[in-house]
N, C-alpha and C. Protein backbone atom coordinates (compact mmCIF):
# COMPACT_ATOMS: atom_id res chain seq x y z
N UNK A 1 -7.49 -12.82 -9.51
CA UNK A 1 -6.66 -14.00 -9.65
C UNK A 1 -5.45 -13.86 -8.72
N UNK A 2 -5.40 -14.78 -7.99
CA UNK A 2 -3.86 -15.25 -6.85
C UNK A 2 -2.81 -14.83 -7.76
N UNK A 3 -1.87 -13.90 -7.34
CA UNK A 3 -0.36 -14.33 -7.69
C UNK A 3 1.08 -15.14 -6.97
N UNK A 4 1.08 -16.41 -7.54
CA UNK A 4 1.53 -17.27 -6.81
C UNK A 4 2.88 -16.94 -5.78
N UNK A 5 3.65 -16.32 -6.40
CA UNK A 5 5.00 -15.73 -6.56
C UNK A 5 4.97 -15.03 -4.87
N UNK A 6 4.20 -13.96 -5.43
CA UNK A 6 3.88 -12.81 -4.25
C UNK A 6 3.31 -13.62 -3.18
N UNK A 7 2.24 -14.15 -3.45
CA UNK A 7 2.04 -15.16 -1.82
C UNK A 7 2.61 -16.11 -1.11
N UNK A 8 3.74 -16.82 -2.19
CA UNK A 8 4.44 -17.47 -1.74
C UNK A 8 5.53 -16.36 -0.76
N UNK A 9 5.68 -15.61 -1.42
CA UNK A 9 6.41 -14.76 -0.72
C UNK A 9 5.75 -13.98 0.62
N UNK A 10 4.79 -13.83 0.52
CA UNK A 10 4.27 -13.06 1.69
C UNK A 10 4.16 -13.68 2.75
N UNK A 11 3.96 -15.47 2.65
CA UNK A 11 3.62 -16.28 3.35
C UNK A 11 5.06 -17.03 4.20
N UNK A 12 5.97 -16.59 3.54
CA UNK A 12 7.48 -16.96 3.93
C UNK A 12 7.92 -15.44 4.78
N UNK A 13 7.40 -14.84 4.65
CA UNK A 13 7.91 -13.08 5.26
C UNK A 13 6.98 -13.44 7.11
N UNK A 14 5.76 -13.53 6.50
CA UNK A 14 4.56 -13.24 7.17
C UNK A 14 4.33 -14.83 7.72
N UNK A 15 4.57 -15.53 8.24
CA UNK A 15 4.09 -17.22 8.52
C UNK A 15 2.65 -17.27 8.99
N UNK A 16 2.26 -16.10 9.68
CA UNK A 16 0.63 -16.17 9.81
C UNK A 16 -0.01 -16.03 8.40
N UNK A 17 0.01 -15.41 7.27
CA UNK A 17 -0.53 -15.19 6.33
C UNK A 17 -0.60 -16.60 5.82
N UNK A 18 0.13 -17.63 5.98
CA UNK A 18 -0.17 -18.92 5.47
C UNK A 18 -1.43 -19.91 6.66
N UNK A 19 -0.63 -19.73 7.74
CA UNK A 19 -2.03 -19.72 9.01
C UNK A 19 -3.62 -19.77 8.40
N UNK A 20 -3.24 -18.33 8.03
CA UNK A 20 -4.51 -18.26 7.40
C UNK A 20 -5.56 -17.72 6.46
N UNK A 21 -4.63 -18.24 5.53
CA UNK A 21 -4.92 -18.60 3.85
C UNK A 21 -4.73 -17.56 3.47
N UNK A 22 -4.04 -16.48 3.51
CA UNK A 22 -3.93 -15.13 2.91
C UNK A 22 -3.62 -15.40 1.33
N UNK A 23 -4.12 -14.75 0.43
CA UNK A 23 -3.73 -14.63 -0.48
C UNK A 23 -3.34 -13.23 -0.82
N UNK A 24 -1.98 -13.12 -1.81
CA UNK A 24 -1.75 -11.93 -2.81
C UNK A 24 -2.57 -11.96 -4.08
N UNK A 25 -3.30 -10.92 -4.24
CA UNK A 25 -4.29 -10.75 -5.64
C UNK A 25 -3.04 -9.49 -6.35
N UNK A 26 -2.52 -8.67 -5.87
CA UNK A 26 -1.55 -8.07 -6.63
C UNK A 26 -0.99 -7.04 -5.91
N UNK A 27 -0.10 -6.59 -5.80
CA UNK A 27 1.00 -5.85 -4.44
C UNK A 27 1.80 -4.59 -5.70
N UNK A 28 1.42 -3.42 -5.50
CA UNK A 28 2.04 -2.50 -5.98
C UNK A 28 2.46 -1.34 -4.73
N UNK A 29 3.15 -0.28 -4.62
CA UNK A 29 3.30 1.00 -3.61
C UNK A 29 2.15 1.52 -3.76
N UNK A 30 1.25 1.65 -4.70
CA UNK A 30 -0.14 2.32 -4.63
C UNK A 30 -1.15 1.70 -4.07
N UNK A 31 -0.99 0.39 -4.26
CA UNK A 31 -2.10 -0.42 -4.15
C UNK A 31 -1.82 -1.95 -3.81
N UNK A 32 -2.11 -2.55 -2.61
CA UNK A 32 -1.99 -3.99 -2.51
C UNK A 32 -3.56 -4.47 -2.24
N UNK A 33 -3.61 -5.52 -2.84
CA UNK A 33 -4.69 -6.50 -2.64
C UNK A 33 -4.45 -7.59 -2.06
N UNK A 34 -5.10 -8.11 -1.20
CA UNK A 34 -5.26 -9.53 -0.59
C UNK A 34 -6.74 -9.72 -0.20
N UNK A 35 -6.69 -11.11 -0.07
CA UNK A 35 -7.69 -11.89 -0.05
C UNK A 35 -7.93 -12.92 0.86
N UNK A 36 -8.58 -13.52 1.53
CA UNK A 36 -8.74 -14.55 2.18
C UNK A 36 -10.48 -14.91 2.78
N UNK A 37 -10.78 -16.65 2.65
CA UNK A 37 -11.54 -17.02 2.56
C UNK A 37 -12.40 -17.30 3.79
N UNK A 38 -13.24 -17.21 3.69
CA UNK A 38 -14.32 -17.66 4.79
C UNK A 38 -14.37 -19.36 4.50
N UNK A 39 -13.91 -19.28 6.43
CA UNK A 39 -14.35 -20.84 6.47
C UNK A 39 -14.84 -21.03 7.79
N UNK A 40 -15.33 -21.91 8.15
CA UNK A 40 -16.14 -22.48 9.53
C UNK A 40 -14.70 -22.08 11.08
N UNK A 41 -13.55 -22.50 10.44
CA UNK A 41 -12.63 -22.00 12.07
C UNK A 41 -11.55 -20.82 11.50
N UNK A 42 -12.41 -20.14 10.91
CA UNK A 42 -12.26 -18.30 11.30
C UNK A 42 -13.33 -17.52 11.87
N UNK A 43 -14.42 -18.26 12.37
CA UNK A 43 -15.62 -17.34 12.67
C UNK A 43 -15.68 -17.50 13.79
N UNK A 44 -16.66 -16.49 14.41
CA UNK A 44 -17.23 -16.87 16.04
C UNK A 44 -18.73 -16.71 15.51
N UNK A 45 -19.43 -16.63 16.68
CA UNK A 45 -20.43 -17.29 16.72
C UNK A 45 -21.57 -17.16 15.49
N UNK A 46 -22.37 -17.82 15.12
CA UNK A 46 -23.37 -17.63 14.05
C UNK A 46 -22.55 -18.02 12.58
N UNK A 47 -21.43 -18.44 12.85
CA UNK A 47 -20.83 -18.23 11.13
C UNK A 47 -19.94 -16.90 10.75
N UNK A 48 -20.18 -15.77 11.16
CA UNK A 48 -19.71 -14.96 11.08
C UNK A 48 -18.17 -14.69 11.14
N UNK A 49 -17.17 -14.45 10.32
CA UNK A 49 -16.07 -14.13 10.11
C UNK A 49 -15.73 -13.20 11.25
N UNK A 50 -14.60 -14.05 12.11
CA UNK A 50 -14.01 -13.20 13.71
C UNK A 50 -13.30 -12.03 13.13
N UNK A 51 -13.60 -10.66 13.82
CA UNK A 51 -12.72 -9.30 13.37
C UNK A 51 -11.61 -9.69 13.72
N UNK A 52 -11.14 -10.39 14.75
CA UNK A 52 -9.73 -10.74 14.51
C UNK A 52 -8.81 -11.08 13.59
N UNK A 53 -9.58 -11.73 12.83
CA UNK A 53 -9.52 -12.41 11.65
C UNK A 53 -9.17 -11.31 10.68
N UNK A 54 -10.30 -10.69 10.94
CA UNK A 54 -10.47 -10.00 9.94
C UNK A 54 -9.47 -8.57 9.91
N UNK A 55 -9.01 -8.29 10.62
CA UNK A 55 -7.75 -7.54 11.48
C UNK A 55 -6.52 -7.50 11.02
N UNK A 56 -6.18 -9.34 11.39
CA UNK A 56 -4.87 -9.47 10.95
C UNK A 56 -4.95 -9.66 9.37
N UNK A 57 -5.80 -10.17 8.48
CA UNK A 57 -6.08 -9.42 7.14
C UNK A 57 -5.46 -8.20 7.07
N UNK A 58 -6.04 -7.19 7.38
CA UNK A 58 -5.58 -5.31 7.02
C UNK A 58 -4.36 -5.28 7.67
N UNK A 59 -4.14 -5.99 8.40
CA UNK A 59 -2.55 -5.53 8.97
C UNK A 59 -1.67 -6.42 7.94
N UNK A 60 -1.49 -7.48 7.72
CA UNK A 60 -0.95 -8.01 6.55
C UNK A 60 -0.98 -7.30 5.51
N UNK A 61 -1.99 -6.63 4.92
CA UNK A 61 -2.07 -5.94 3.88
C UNK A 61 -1.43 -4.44 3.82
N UNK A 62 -1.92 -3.62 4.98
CA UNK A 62 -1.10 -2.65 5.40
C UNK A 62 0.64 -2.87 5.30
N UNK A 63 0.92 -4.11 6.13
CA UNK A 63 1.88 -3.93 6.57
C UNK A 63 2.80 -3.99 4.84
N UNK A 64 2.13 -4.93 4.03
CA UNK A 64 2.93 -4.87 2.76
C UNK A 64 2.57 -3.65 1.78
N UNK A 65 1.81 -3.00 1.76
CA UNK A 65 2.16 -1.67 1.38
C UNK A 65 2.68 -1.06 2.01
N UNK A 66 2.95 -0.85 3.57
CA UNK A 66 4.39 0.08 3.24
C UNK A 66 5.64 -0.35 3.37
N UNK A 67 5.27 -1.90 3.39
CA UNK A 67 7.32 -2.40 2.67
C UNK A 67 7.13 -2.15 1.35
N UNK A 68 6.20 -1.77 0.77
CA UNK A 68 6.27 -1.68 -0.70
C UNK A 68 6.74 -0.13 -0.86
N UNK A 69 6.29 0.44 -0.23
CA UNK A 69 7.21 2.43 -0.09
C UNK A 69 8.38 2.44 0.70
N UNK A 70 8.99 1.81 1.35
CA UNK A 70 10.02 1.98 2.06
C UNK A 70 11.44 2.26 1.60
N UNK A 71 12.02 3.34 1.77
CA UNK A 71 13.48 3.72 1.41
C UNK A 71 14.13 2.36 1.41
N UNK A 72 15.77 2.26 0.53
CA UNK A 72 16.46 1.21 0.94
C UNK A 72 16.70 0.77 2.26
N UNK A 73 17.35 -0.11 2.44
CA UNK A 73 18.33 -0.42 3.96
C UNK A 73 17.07 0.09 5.59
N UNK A 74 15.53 -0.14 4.93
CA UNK A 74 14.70 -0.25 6.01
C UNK A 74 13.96 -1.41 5.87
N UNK A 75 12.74 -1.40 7.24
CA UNK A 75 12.08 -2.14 7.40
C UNK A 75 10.83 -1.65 7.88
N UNK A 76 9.62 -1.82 8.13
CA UNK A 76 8.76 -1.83 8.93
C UNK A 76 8.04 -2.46 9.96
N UNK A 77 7.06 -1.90 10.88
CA UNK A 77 7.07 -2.46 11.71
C UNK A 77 5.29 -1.32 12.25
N UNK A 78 4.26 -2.41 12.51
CA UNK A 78 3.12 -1.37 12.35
C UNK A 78 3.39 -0.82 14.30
N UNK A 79 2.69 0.75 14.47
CA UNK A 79 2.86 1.22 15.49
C UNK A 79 1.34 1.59 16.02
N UNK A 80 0.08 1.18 15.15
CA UNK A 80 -1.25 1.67 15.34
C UNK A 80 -2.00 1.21 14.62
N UNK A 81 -3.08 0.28 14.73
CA UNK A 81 -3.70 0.28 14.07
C UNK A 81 -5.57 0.73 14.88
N UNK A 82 -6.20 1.24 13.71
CA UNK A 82 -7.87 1.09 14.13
C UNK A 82 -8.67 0.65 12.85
N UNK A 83 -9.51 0.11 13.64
CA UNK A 83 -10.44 -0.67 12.50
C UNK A 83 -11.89 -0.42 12.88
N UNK A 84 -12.81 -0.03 11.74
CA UNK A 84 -14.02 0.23 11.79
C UNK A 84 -15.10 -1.35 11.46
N UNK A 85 -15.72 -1.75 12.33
CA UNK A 85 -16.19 -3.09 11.61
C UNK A 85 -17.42 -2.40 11.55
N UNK A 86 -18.31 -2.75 10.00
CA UNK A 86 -19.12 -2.25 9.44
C UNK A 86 -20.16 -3.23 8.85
N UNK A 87 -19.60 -4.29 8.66
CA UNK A 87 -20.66 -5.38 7.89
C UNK A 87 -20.15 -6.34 8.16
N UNK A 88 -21.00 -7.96 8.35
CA UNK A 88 -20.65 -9.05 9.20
C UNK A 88 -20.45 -9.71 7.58
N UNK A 89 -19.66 -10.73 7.36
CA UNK A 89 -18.79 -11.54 6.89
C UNK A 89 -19.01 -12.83 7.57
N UNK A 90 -20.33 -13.46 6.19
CA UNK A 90 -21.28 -15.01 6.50
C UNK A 90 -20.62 -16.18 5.72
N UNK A 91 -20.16 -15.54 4.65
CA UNK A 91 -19.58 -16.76 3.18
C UNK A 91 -18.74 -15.55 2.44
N UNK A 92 -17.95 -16.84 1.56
CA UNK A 92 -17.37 -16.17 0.50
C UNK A 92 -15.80 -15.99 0.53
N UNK A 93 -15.26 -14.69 0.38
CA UNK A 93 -13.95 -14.39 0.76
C UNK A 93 -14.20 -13.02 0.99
N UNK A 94 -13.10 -12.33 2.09
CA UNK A 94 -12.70 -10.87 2.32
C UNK A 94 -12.03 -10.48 1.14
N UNK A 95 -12.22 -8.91 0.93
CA UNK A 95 -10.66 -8.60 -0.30
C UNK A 95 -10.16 -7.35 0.95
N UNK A 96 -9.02 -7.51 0.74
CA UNK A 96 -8.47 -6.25 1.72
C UNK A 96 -7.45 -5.22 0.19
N UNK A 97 -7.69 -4.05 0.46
CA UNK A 97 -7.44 -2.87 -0.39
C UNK A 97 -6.70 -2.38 0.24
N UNK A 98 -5.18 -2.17 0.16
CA UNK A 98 -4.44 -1.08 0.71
C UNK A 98 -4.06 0.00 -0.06
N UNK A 99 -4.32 1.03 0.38
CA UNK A 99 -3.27 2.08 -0.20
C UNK A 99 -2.58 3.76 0.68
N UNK A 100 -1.65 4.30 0.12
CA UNK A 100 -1.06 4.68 1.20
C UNK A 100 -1.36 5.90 1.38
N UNK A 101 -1.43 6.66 2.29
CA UNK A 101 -2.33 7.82 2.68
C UNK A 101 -1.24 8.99 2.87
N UNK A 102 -0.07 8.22 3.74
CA UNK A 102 1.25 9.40 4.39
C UNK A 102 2.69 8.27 3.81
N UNK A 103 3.56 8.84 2.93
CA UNK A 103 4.79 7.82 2.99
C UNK A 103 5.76 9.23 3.34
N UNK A 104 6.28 9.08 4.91
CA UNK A 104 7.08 9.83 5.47
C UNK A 104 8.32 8.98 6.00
N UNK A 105 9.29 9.78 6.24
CA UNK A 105 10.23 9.51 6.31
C UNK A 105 10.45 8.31 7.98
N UNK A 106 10.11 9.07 8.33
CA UNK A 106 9.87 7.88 9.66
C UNK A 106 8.50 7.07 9.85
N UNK A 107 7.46 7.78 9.11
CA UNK A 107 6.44 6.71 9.40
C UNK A 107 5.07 6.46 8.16
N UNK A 108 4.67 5.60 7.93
CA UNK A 108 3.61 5.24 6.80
C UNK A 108 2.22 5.30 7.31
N UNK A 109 1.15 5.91 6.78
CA UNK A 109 0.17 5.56 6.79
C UNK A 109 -0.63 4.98 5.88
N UNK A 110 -1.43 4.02 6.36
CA UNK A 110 -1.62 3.09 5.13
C UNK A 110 -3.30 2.88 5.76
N UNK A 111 -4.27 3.20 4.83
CA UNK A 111 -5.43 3.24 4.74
C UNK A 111 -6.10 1.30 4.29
N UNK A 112 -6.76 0.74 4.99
CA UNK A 112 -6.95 -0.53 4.14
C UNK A 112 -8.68 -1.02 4.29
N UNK A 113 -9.09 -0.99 2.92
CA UNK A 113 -10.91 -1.38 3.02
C UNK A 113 -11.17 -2.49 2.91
N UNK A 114 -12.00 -3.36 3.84
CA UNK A 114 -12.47 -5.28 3.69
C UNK A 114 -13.68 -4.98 3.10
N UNK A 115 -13.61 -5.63 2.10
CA UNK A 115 -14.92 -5.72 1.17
C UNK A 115 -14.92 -7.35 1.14
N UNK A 116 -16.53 -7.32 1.32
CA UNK A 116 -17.06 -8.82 1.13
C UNK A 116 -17.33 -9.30 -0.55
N UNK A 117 -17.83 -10.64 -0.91
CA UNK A 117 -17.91 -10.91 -2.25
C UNK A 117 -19.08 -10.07 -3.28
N UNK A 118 -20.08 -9.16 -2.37
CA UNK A 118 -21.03 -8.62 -3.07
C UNK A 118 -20.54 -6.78 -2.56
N UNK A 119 -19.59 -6.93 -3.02
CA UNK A 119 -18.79 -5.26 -2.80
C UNK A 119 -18.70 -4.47 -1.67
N UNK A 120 -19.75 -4.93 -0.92
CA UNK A 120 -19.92 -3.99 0.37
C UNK A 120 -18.82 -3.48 1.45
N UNK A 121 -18.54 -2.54 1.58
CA UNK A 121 -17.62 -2.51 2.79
C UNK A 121 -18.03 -3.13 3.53
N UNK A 122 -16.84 -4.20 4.38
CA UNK A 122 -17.27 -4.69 5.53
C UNK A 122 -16.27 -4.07 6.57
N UNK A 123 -15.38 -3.82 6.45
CA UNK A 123 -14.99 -3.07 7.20
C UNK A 123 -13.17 -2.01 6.99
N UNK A 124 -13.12 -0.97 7.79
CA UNK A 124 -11.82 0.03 7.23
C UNK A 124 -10.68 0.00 8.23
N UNK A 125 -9.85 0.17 8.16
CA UNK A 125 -8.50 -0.18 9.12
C UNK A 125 -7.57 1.05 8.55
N UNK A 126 -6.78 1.90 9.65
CA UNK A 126 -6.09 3.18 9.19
C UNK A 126 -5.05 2.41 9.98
N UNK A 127 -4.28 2.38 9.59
CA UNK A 127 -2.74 1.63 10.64
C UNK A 127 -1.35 2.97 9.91
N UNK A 128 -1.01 2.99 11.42
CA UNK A 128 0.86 3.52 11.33
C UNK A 128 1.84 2.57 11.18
N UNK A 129 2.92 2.70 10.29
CA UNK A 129 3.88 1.43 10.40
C UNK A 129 5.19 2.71 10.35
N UNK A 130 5.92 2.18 11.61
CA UNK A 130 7.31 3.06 11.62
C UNK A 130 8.54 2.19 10.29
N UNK A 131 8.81 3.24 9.85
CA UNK A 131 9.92 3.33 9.06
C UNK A 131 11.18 2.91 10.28
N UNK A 132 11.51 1.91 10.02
CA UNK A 132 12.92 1.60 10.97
C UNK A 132 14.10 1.56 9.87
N UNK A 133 15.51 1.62 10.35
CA UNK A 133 16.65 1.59 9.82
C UNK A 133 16.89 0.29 10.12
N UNK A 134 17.81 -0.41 9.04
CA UNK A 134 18.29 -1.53 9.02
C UNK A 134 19.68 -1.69 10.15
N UNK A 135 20.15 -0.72 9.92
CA UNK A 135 21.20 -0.48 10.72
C UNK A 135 21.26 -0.64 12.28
């Protein structure tokens, strides 16, 4: 289930996440969920859900787990990402799974899995996000 609150919020942080349809399913430091739907102009050819697409998903998701670990008076900002694409994405919705692998002082690693509507990995994303000072 959407939490309205959090996506409204993510979508005011993030202006692409409204782009394209991101949803918050639930945002903790251990664990963020998001979601977003398959539709006809996110795909390339055959129907298939564009990894681009599917990309800026895990980086959205990444990127809010580690504002969700971040010391006070910082920010983040991703410095790496790689993504494994593993299974094609025909219908349905993505779920993107974050959780955090390294929360260091200068930099986060944040592990994130796209699973399609019948569980399967579709694909894994390991992204760095630097710990910046507000200052």
């Amino acid at each position: 289930m959407t939490d309205p609150v959090a996506t409204e919020s993510l979508r005011e942080l993030m202006p692409l996440g409204a782009l394209l349809q991101f949803s918050v399913l639930s945002s903790t430091a251990e664990q963020v969920v998001l979601s977003a739907p398959w539709q006809p102009e996110h795909c390339t050819t055959g129907g298939i859900l564009h990894g681009g697409y599917m990309m800026a998903l895990a980086d959205a998701a990444g990127a809010l787990c580690a504002f969700k670990n971040l010391p006070p008076d910082t920010w983040t900002s991703t410095i790496e990402s790689k993504t494994n694409m593993i299974r094609a994405v025909a219908s349905g919705t993505v779920t993107a799974t974050s959780t955090p692998v390294h929360v260091g002082r200068t930099t986060i690693v944040v592990q994130t899995d796209l699973t399609r509507d019948d569980g399967k990995l579709a694909a894994r994303t390991t992204q760095t996000q630097a710990v910046m000072s507000a200052s």
